[in-house]
Structure formats: structure tokens, C-alpha cells
Protein backbone atom coordinates (compact mmCIF):
# COMPACT_ATOMS: atom_id res chain seq x y z
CA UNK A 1 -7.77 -28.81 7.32
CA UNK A 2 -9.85 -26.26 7.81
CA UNK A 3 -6.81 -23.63 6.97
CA UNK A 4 -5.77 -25.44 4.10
CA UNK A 5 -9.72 -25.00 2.70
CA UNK A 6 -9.23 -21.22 3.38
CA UNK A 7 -6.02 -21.09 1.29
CA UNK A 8 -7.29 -22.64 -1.52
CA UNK A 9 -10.50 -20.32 -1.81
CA UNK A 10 -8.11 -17.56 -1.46
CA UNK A 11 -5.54 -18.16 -3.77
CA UNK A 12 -7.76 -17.93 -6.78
CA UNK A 13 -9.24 -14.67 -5.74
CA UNK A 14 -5.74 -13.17 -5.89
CA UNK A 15 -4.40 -14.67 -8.74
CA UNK A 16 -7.57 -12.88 -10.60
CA UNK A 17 -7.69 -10.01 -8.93
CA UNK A 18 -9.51 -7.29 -11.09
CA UNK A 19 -9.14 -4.14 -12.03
CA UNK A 20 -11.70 -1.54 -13.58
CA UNK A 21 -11.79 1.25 -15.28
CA UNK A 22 -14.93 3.09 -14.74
CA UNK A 23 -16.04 6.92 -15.02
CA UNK A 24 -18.71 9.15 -16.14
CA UNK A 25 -19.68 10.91 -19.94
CA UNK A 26 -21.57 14.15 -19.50
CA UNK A 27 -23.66 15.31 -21.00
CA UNK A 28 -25.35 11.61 -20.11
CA UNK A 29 -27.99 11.61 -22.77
CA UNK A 30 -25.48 11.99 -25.50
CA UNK A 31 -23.92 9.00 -25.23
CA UNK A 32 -24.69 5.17 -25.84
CA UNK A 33 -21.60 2.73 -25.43
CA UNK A 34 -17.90 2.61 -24.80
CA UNK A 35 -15.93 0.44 -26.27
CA UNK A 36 -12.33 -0.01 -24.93
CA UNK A 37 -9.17 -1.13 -27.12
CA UNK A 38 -5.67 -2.10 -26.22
CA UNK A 39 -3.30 -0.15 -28.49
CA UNK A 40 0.16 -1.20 -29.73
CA UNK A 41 2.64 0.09 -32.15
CA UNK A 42 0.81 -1.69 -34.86
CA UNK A 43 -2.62 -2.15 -34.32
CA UNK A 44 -5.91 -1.48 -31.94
CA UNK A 45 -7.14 -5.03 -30.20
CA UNK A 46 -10.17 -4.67 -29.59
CA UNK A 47 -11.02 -5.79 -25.48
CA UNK A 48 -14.40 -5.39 -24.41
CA UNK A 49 -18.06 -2.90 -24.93
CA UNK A 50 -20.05 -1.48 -22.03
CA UNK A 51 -23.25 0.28 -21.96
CA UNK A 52 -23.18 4.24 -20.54
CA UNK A 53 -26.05 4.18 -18.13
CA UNK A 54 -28.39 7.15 -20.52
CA UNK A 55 -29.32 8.65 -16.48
CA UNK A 56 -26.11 9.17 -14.59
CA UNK A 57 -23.46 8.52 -17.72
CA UNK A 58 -21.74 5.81 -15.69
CA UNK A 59 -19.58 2.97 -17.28
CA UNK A 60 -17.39 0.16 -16.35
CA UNK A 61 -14.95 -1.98 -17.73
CA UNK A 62 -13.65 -4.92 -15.55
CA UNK A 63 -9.93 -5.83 -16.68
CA UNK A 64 -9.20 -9.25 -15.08
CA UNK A 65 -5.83 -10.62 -13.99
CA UNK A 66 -4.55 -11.40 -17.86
CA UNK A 67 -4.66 -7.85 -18.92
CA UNK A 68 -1.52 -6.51 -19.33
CA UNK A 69 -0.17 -2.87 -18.31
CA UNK A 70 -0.30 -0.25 -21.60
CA UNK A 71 -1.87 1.87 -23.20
CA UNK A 72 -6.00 1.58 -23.75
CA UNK A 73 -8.24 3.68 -25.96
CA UNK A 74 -11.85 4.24 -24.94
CA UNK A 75 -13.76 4.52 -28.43
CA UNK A 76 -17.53 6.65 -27.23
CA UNK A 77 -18.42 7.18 -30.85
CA UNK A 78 -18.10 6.81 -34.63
CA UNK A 79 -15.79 7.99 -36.30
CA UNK A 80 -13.55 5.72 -34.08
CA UNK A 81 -10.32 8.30 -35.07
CA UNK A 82 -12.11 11.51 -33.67
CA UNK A 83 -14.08 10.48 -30.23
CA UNK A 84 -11.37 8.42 -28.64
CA UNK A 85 -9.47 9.47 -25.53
CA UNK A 86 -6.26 7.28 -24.54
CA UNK A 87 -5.58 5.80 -20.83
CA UNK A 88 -2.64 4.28 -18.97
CA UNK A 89 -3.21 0.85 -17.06
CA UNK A 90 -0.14 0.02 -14.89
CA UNK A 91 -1.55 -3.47 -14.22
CA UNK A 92 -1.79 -2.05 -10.28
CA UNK A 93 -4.84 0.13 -9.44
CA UNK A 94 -8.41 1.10 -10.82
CA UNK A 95 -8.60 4.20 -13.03
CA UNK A 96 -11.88 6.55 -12.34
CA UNK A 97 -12.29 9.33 -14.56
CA UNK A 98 -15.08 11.71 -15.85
CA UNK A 99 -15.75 12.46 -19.76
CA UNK A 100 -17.12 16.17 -20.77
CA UNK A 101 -17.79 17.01 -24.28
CA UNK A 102 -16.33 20.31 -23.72
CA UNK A 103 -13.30 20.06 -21.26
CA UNK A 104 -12.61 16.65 -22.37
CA UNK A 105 -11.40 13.89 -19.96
CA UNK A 106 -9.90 14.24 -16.17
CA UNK A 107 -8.85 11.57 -14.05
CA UNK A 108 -10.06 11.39 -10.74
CA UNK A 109 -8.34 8.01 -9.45
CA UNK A 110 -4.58 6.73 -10.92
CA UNK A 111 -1.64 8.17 -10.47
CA UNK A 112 -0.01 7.68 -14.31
CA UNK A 113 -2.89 9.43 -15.94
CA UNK A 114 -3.22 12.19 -13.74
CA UNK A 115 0.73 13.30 -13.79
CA UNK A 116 0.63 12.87 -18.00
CA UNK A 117 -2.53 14.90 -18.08
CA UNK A 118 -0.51 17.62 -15.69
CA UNK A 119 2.61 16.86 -17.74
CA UNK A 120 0.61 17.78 -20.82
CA UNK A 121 -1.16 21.03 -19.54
CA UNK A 122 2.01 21.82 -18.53
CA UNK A 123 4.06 21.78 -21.75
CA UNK A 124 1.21 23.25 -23.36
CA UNK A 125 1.23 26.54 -21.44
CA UNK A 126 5.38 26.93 -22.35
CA UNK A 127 4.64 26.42 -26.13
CA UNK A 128 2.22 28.88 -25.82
CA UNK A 129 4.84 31.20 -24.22
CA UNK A 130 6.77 30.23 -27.17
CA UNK A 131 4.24 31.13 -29.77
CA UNK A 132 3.30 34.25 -28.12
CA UNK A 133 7.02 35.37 -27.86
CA UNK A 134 7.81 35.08 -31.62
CA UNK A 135 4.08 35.99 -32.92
CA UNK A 136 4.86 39.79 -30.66
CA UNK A 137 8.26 39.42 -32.88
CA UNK A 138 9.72 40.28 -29.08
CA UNK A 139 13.32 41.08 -28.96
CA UNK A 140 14.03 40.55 -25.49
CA UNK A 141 16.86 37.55 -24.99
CA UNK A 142 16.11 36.96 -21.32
CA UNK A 143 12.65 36.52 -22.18
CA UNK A 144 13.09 33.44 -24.14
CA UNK A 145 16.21 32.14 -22.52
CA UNK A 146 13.92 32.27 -19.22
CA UNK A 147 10.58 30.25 -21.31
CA UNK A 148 13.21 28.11 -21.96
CA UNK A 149 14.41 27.31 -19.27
CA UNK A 150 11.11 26.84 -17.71
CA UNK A 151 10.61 24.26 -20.37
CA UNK A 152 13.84 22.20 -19.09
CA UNK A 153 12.90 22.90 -15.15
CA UNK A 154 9.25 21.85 -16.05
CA UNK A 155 10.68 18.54 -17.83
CA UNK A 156 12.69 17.60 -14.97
CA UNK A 157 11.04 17.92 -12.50
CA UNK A 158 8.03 15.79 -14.44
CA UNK A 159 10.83 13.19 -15.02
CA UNK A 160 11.47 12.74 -11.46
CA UNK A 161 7.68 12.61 -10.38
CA UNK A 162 7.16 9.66 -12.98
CA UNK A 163 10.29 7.62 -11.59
CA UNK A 164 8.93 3.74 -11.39
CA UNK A 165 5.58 4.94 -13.49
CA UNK A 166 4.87 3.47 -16.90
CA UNK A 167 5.42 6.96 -18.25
């Protein structure tokens, strides 16, 4: 009997098991509320508003068991369109990350977020290869062939890092 009682106190705990998403806005003081959104292909659903503590900059959102994996936009001011910054929720672990008006956001806990910010920085450093190599008006073939195939090297290998990742 008694095992049975243990089962069904248990079972409910793991069918809503929770997940967060919870991080840190610096400067602190700048910065009032968060509001997170689910985004699809056609529209922004609003989900849920938290407080930034004005001390430390600390939020949380708790996403319960009936959130589903995606993409999420947390909105920290108005206009909604420029102070946004977009996260992936695989539905499996929290996601901890710190806000910086100047360097933007980083990730400090999931594993999706952290490879498409590295995917990202990535890329960004061969277009600027790119740009620099036709803005010198260089003539040097191997030069480009080589950016270029860093490009393919650096998409590969990205591809096979994010195998069974929402990405």
C-alpha cells in the first residue's frame, strides 16, 4: 500500500516536470520586466511576464510540462522589434544565460543555444573574410578558394555537432 501511495505522489511530479529559463540583464538598474513569447511562422504567442530583480538583474521563467520545444523570444523593452533576443527550448533541459547591453546575450547552460551562438560567430568571421577579400579588390585565387572552403569545413562540421538538436 504504502508503495502504491509513493507512486501516485510521484507520477504527477514527472508528468509536470518543469523547466526554466532564467539569467541575468546587466546593467541591472536598466531594466524592469521580461516578457517571454513563443514564436511561429505566423505570429508571437504571448507566454508569460517576470520581474528583473532592479539589484542583481535576475529573472525566471518557469515553462511547465505543456510547453512545447521551439523557438521563444524574450521581449526586455519597448519597441518589442528592437530589444528582443531569440532562444531555443528543446523541451529537455533549463536554459541559463546572461543579458549585456553591449555584448548582447551568452548562454551559460543548454546545449542548442550555445552551438547556434558558436555557429553564428562562426559564419560571421568567414563573411567578413569575404568582405575584406573583395573590399582589398585582392586578386589572389587561393585566397578565396581557401575562405571558401573554410566556409564549407566550418558548415560541416557545425552540421555534425547539431545531429539530434532542434537546430
Amino acid at each position: 500500500m504504502k508503495r502504491l501511495l509513493f507512486l501516485f505522489t510521484l507520477i504527477p511530479s514527472i508528468l509536470l516536470a518543469q523547466h526554466s529559463i532564467k539569467g541575468t540583464f546587466s546593467p541591472a538598474k536598466e531594466y524592469n520586466f521580461a516578457l517571454l513569447y513563443k514564436v511561429t511562422p505566423t505570429l508571437s504567442e504571448y507566454i508569460s511576464n517576470t520581474e528583473i530583480n532592479k539589484e542583481t538583474g535576475g529573472f525566471e521563467f518557469q515553462l511547465d510540462s505543456t510547453r512545447t520545444k521551439g523557438m521563444y523570444r524574450v521581449v526586455y523593452a519597448i519597441p518589442q522589434e528592437d530589444y528582443n533576443f531569440d532562444i531555443i527550448y528543446n523541451g529537455k533541459e533549463d536554459i541559463e544565460l546572461t543579458f549585456n547591453s553591449e555584448t548582447g546575450v551568452t548562454f551559460k547552460k543548454s546545449a542548442e543555444n550555445k552551438l547556434l551562438t558558436s555557429y553564428t560567430n562562426s559564419m560571421s568571421m568567414v563573411t567578413q573574410s569575404i568582405g575584406n577579400y573583395f573590399r582589398e579588390e585582392s586578386k589572389n585565387t587561393k585566397a578565396l578558394k581557401s575562405i571558401f572552403k573554410t566556409q564549407q569545413e566550418t558548415q560541416e562540421n557545425f552540421e555534425k555537432a547539431a545531429k539530434g538538436m532542434m537546430l
